[in-house]
PDB file of N, CA and C in Angstrom:
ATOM      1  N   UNK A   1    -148.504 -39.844 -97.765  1.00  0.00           N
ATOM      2  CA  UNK A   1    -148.873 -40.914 -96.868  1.00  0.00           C
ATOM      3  C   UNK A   1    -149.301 -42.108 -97.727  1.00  0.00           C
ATOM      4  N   UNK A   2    -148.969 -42.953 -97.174  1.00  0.00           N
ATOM      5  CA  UNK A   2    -149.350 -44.368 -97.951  1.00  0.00           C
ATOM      6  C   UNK A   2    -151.020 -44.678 -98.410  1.00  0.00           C
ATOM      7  N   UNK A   3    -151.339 -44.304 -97.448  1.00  0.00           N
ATOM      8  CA  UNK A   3    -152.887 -44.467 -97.637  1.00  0.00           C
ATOM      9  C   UNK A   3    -154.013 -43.559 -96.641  1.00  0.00           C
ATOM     10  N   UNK A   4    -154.488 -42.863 -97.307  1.00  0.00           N
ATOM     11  CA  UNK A   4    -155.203 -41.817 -96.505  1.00  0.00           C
ATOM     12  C   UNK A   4    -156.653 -42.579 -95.806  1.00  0.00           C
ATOM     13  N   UNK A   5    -156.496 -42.253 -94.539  1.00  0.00           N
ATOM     14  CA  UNK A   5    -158.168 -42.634 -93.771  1.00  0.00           C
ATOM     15  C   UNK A   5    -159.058 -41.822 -94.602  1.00  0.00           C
ATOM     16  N   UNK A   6    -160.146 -42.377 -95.018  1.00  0.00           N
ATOM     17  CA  UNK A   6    -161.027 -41.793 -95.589  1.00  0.00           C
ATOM     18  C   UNK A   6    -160.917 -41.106 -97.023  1.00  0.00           C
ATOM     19  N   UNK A   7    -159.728 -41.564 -97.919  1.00  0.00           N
ATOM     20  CA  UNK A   7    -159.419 -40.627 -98.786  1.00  0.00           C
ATOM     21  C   UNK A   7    -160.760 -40.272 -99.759  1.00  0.00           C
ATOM     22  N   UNK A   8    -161.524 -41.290 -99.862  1.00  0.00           N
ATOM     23  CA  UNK A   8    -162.799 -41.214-100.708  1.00  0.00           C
ATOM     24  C   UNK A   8    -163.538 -39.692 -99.895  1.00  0.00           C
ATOM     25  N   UNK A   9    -163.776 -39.723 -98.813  1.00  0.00           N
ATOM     26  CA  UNK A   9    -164.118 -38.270 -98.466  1.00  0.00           C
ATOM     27  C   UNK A   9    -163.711 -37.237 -98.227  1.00  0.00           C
ATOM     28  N   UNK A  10    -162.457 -37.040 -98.494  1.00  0.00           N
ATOM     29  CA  UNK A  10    -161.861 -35.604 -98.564  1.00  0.00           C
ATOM     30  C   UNK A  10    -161.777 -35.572 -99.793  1.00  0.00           C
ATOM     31  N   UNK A  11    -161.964 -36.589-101.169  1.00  0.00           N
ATOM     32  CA  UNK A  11    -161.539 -35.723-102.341  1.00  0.00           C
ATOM     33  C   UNK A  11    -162.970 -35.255-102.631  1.00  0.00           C
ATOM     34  N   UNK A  12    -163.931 -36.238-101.962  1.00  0.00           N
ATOM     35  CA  UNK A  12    -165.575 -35.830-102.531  1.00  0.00           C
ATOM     36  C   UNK A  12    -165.417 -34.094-102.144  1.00  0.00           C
ATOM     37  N   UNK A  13    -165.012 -33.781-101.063  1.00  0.00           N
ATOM     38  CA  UNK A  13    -165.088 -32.621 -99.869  1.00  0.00           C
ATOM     39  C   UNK A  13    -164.143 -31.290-101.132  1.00  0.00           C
ATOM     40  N   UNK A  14    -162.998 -31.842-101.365  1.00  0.00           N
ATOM     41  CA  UNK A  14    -162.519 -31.050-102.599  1.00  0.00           C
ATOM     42  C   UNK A  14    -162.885 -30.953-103.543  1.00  0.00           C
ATOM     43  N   UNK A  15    -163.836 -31.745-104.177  1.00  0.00           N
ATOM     44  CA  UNK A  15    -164.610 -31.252-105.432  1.00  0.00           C
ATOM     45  C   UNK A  15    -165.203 -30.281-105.513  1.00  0.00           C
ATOM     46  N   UNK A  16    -166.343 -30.938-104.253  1.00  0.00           N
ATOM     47  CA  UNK A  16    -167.751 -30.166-104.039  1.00  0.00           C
ATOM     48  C   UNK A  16    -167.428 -28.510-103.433  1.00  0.00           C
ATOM     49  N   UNK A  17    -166.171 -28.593-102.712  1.00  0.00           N
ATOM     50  CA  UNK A  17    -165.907 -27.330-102.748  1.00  0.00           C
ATOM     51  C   UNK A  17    -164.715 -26.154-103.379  1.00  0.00           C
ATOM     52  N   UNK A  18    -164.325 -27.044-104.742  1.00  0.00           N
ATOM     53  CA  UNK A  18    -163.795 -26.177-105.312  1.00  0.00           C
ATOM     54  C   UNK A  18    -161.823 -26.305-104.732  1.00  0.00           C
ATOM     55  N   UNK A  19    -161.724 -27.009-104.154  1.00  0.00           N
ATOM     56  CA  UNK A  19    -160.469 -26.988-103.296  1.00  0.00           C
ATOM     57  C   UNK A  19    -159.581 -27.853-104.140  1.00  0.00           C
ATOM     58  N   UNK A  20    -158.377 -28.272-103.861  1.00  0.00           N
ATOM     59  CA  UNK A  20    -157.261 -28.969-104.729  1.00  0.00           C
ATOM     60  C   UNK A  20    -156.213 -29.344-103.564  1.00  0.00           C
ATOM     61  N   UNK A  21    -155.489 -30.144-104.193  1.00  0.00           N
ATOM     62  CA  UNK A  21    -154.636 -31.223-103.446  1.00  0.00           C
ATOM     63  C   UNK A  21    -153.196 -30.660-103.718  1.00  0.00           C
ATOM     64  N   UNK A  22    -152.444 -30.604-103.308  1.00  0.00           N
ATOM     65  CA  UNK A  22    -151.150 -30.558-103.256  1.00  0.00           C
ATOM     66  C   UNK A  22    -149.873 -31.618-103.007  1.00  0.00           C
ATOM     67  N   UNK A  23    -149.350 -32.055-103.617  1.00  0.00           N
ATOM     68  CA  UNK A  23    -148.103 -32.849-103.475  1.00  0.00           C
ATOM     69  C   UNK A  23    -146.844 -32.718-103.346  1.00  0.00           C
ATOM     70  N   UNK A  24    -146.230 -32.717-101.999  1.00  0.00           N
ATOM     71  CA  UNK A  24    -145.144 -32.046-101.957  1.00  0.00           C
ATOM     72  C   UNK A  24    -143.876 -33.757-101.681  1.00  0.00           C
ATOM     73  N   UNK A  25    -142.479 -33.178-102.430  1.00  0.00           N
ATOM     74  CA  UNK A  25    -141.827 -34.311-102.060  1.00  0.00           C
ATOM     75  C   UNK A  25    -141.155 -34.255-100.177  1.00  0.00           C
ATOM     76  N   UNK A  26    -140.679 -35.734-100.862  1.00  0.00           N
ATOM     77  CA  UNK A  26    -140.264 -36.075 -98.566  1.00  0.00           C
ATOM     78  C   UNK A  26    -139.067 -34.884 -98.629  1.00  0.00           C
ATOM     79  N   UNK A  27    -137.936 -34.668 -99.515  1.00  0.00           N
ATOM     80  CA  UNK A  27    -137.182 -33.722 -99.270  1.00  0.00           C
ATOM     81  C   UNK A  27    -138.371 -31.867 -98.656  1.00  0.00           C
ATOM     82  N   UNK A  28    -139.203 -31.674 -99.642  1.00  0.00           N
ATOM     83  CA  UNK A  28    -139.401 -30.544 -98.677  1.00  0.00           C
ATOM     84  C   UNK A  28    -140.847 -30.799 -97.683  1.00  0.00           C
ATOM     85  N   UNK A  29    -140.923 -31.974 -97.109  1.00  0.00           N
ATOM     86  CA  UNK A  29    -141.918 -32.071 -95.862  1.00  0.00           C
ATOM     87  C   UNK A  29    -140.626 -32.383 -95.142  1.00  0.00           C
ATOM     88  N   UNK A  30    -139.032 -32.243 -95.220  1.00  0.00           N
ATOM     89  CA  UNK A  30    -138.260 -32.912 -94.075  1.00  0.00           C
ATOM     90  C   UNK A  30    -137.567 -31.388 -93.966  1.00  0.00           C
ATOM     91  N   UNK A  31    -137.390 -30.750 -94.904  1.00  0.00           N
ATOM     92  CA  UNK A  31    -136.974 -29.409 -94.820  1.00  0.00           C
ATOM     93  C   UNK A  31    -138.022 -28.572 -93.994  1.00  0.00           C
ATOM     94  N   UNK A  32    -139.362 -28.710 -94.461  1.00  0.00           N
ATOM     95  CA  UNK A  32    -140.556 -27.477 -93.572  1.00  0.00           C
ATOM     96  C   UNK A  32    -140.433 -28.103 -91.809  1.00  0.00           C
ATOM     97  N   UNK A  33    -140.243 -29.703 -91.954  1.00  0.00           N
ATOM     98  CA  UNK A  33    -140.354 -29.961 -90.483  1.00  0.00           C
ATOM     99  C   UNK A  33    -138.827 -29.355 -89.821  1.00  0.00           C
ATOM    100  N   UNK A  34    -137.974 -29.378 -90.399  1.00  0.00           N
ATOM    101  CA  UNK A  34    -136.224 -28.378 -89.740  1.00  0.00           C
ATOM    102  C   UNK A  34    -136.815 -27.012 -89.477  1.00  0.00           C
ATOM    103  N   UNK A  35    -137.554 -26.657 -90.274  1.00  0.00           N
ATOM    104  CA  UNK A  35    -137.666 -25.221 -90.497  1.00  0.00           C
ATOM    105  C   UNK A  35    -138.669 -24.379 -89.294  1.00  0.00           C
ATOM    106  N   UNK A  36    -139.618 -25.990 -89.163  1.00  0.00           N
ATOM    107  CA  UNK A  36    -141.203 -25.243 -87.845  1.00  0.00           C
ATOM    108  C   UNK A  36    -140.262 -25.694 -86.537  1.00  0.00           C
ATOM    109  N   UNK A  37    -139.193 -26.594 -86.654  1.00  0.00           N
ATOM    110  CA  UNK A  37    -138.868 -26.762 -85.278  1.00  0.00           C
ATOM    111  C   UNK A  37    -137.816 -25.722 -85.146  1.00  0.00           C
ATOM    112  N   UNK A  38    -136.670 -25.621 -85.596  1.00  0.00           N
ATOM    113  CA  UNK A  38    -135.839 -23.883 -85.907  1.00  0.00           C
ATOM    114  C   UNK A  38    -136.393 -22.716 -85.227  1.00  0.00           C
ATOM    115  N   UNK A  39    -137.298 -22.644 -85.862  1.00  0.00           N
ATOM    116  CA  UNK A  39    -138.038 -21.025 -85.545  1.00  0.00           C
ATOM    117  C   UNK A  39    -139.298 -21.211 -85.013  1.00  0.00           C
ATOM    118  N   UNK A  40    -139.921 -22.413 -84.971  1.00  0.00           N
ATOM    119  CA  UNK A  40    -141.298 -22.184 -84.165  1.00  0.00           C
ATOM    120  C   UNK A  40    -141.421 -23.078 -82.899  1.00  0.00           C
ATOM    121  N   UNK A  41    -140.459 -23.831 -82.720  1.00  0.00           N
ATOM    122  CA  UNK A  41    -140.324 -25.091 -82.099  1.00  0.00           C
ATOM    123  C   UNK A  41    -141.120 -25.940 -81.408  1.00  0.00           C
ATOM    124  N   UNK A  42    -141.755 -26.289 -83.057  1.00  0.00           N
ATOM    125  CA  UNK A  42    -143.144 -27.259 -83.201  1.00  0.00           C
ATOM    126  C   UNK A  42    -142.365 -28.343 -83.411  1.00  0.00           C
ATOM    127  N   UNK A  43    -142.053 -29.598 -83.082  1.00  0.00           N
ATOM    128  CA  UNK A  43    -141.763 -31.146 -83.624  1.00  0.00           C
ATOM    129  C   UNK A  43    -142.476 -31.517 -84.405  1.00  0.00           C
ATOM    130  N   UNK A  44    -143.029 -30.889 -85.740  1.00  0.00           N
ATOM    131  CA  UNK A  44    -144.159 -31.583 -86.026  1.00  0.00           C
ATOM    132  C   UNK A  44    -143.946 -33.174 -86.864  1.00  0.00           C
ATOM    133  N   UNK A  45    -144.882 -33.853 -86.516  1.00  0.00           N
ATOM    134  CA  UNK A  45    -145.094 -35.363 -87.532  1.00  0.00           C
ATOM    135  C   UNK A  45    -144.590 -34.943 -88.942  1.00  0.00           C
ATOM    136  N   UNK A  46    -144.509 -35.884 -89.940  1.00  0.00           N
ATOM    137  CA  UNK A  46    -143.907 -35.764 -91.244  1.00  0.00           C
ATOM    138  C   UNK A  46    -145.726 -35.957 -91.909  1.00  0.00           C
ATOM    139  N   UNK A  47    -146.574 -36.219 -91.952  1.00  0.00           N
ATOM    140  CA  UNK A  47    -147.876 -35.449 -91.957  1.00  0.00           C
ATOM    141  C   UNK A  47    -148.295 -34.304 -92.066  1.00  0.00           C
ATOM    142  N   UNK A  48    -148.164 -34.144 -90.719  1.00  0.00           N
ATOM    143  CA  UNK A  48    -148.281 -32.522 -90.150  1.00  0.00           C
ATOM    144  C   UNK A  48    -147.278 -31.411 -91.105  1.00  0.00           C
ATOM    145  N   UNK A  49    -145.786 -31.752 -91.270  1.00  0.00           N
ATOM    146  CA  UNK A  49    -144.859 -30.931 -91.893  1.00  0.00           C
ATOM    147  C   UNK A  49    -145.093 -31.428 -93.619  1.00  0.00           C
ATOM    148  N   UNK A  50    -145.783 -32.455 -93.770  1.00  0.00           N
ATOM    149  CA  UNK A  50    -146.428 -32.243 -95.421  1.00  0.00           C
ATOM    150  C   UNK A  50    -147.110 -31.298 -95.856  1.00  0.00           C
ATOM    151  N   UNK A  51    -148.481 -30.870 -95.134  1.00  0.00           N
ATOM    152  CA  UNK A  51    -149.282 -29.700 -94.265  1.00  0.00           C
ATOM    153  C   UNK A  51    -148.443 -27.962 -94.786  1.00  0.00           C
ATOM    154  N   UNK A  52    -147.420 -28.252 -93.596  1.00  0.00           N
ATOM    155  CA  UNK A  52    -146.470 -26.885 -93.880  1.00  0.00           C
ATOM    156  C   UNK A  52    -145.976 -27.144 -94.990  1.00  0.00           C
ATOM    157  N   UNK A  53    -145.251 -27.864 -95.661  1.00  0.00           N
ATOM    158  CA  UNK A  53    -144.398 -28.097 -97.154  1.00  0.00           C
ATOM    159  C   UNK A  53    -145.690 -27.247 -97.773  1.00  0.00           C
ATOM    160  N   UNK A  54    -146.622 -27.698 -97.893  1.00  0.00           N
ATOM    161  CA  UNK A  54    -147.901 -27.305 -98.953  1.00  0.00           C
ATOM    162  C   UNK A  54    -147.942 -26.123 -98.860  1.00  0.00           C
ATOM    163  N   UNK A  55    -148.280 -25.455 -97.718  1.00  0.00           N
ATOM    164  CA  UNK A  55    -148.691 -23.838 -97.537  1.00  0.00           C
ATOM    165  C   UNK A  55    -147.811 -23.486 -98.062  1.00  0.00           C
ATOM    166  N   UNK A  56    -146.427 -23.863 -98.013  1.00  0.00           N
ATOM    167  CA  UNK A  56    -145.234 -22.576 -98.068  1.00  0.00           C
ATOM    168  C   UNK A  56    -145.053 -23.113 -99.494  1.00  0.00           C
ATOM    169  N   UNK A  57    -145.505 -23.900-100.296  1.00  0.00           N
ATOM    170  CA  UNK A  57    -145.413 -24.059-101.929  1.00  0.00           C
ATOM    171  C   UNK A  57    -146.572 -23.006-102.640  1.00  0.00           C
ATOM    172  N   UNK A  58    -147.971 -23.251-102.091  1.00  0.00           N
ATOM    173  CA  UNK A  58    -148.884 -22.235-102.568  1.00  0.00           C
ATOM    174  C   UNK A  58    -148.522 -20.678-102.200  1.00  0.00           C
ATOM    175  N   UNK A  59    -148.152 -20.536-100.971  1.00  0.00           N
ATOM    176  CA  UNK A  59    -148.026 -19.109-101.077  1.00  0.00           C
ATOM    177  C   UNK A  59    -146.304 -18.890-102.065  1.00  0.00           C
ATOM    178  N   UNK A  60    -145.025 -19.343-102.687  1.00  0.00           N
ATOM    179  CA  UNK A  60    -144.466 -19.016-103.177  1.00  0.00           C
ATOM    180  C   UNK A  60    -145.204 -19.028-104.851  1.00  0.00           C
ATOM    181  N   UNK A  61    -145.727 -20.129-105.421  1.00  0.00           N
ATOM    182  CA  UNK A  61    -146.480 -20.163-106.277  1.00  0.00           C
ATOM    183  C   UNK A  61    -147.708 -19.242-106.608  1.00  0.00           C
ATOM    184  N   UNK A  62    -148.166 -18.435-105.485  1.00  0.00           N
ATOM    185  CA  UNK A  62    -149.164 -17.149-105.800  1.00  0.00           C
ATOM    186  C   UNK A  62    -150.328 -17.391-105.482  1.00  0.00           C
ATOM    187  N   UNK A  63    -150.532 -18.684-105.481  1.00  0.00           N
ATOM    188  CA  UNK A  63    -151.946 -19.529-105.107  1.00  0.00           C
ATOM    189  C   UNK A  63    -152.736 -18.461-103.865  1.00  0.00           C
ATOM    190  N   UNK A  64    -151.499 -18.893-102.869  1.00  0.00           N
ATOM    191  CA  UNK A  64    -152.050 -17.938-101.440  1.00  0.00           C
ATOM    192  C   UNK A  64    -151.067 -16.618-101.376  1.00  0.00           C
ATOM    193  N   UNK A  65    -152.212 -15.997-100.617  1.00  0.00           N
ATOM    194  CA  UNK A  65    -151.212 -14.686-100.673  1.00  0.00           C
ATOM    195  C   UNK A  65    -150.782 -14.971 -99.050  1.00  0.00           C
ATOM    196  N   UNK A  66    -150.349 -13.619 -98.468  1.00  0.00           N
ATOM    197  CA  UNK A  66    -149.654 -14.052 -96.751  1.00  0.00           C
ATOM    198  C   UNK A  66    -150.822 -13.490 -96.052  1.00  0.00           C
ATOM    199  N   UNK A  67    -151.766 -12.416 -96.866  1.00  0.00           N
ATOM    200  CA  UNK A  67    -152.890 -12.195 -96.463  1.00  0.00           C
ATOM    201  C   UNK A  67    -154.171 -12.808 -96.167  1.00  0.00           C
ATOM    202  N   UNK A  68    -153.882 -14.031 -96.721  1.00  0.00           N
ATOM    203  CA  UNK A  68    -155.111 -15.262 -96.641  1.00  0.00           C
ATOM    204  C   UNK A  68    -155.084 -15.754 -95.254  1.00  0.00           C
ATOM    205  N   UNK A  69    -156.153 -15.898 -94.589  1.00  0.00           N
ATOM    206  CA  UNK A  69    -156.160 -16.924 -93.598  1.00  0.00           C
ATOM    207  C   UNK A  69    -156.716 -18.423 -93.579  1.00  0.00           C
ATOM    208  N   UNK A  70    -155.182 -18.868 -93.099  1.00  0.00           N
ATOM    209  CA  UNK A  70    -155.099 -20.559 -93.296  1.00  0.00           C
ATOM    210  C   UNK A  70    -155.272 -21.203 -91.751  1.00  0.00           C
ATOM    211  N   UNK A  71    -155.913 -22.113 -91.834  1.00  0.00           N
ATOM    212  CA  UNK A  71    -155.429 -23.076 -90.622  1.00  0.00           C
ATOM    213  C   UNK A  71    -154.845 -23.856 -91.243  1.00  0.00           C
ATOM    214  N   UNK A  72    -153.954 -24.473 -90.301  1.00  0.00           N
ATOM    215  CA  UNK A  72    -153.454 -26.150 -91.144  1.00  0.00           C
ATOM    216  C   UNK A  72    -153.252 -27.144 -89.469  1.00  0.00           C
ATOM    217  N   UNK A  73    -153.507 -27.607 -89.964  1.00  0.00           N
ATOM    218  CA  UNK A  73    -153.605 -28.893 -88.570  1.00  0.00           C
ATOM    219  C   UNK A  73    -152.462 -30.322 -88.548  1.00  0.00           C
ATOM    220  N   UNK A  74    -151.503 -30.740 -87.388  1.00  0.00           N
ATOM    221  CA  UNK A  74    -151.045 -31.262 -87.035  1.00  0.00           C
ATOM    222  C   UNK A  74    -151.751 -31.889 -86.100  1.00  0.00           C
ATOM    223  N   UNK A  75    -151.612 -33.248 -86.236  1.00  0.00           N
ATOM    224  CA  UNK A  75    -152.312 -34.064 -85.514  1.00  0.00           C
ATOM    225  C   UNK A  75    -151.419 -35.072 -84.795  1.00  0.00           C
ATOM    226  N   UNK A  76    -150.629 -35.087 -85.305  1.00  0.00           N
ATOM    227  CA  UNK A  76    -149.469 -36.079 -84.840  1.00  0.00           C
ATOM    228  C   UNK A  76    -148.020 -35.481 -84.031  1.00  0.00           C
ATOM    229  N   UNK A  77    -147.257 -35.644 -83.850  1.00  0.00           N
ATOM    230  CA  UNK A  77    -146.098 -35.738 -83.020  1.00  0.00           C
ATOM    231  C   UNK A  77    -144.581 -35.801 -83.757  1.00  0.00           C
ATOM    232  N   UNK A  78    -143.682 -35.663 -83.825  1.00  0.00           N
ATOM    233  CA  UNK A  78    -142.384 -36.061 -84.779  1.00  0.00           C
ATOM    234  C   UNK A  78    -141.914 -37.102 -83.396  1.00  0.00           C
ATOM    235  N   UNK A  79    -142.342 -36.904 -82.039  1.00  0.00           N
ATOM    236  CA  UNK A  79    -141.989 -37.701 -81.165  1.00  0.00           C
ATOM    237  C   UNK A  79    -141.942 -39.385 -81.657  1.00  0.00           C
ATOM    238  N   UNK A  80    -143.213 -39.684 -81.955  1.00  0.00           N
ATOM    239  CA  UNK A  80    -143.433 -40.918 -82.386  1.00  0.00           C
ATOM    240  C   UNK A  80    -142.589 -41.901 -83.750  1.00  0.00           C
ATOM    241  N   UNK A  81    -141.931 -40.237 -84.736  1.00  0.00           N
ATOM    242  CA  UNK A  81    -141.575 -41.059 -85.999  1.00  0.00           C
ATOM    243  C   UNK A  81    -139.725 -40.337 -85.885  1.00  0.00           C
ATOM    244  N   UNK A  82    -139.674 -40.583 -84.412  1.00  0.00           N
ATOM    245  CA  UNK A  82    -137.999 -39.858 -84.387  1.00  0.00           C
ATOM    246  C   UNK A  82    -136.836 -40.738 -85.269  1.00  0.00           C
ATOM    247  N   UNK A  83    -137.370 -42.493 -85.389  1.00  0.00           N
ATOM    248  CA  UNK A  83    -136.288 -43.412 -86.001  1.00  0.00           C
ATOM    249  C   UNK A  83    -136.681 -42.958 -87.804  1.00  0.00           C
ATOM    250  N   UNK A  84    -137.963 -42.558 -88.073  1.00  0.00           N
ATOM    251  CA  UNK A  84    -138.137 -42.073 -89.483  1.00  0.00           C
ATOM    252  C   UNK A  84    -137.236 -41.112 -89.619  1.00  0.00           C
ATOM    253  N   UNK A  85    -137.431 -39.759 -88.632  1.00  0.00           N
ATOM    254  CA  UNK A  85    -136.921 -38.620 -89.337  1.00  0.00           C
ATOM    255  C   UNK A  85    -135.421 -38.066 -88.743  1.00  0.00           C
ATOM    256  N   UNK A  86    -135.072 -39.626 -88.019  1.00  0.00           N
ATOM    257  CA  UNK A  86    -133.527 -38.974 -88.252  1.00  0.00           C
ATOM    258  C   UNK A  86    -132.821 -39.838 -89.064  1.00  0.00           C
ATOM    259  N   UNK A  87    -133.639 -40.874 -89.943  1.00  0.00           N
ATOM    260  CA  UNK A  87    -133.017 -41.210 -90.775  1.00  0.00           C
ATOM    261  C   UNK A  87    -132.745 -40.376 -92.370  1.00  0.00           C
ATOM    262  N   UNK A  88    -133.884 -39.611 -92.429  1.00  0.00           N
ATOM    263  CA  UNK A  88    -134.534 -38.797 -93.413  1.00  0.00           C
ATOM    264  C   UNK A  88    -133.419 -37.880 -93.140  1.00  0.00           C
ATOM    265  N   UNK A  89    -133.143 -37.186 -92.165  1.00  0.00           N
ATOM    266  CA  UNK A  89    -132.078 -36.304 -91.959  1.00  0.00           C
ATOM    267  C   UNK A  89    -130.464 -36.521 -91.541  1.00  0.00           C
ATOM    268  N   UNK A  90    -130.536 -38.343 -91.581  1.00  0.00           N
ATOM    269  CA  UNK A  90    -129.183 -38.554 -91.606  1.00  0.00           C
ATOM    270  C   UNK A  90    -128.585 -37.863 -90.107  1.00  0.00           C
ATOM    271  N   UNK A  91    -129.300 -38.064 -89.170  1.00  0.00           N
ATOM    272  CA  UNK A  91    -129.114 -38.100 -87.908  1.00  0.00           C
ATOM    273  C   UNK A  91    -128.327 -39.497 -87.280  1.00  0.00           C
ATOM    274  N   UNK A  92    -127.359 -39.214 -86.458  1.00  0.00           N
ATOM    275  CA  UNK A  92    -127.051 -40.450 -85.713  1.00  0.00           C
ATOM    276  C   UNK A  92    -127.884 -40.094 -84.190  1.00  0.00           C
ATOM    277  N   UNK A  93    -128.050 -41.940 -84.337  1.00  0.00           N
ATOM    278  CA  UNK A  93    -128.974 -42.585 -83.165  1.00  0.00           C
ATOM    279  C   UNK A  93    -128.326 -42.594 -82.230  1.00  0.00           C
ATOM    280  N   UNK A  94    -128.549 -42.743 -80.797  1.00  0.00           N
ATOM    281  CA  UNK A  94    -127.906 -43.159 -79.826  1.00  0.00           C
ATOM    282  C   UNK A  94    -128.119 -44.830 -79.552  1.00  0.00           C
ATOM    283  N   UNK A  95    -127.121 -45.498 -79.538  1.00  0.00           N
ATOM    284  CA  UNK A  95    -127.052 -46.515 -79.399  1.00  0.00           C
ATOM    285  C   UNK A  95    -127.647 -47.232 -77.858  1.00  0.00           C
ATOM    286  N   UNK A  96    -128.640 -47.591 -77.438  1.00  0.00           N
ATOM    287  CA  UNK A  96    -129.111 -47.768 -76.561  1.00  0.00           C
ATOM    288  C   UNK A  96    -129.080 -49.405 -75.920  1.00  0.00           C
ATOM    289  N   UNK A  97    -128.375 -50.009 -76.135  1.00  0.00           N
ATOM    290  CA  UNK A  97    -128.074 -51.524 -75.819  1.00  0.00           C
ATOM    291  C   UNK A  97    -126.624 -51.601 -75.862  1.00  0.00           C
TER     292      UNK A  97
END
């Protein structure tokens, strides 16, 4: 994301508790969002599917096991960023005019 609300307090929040950040590229937050709508048929925001990109990097990386319990939170919609992510996926638009 371009610029995080509050980023000064979630990294304080990751220090103080030991936690770490993850960076995943737009190719696999556009792949995890194909993947939650596929099989879970969540729309999630490209946010939200940054979120999933992450989990499913730590648990292949060993970080998490499948035994850990995670929340991860979507807050947003893919409704709202449909001209983003069908460009991202090379979707054709419907021409509406």
């Amino acid at each position: 994301m371009p610029k995080a609300y509050g980023d000064y307090i979630i990294l304080d929040i990751l220090r103080a508790s030991g936690g770490m950040a993850v960076a995943v590229s737009d190719e696999n937050i556009f792949d995890s969002l194909k993947d939650w709508a596929a099989n879970e048929g969540i729309f999630l925001s490209p946010e939200g599917a940054a979120a999933t990109a992450a989990y499913a990097h730590l648990l292949r990386s060993g970080v998490l096991d499948s035994s850990d319990r995670v929340v991860l939170f979507n807050t947003g919609a893919g409704l709202k960023y449909t001209d983003v992510i069908a460009a991202a996926l090379n979707l054709k638009t419907p021409n509406l005019l």
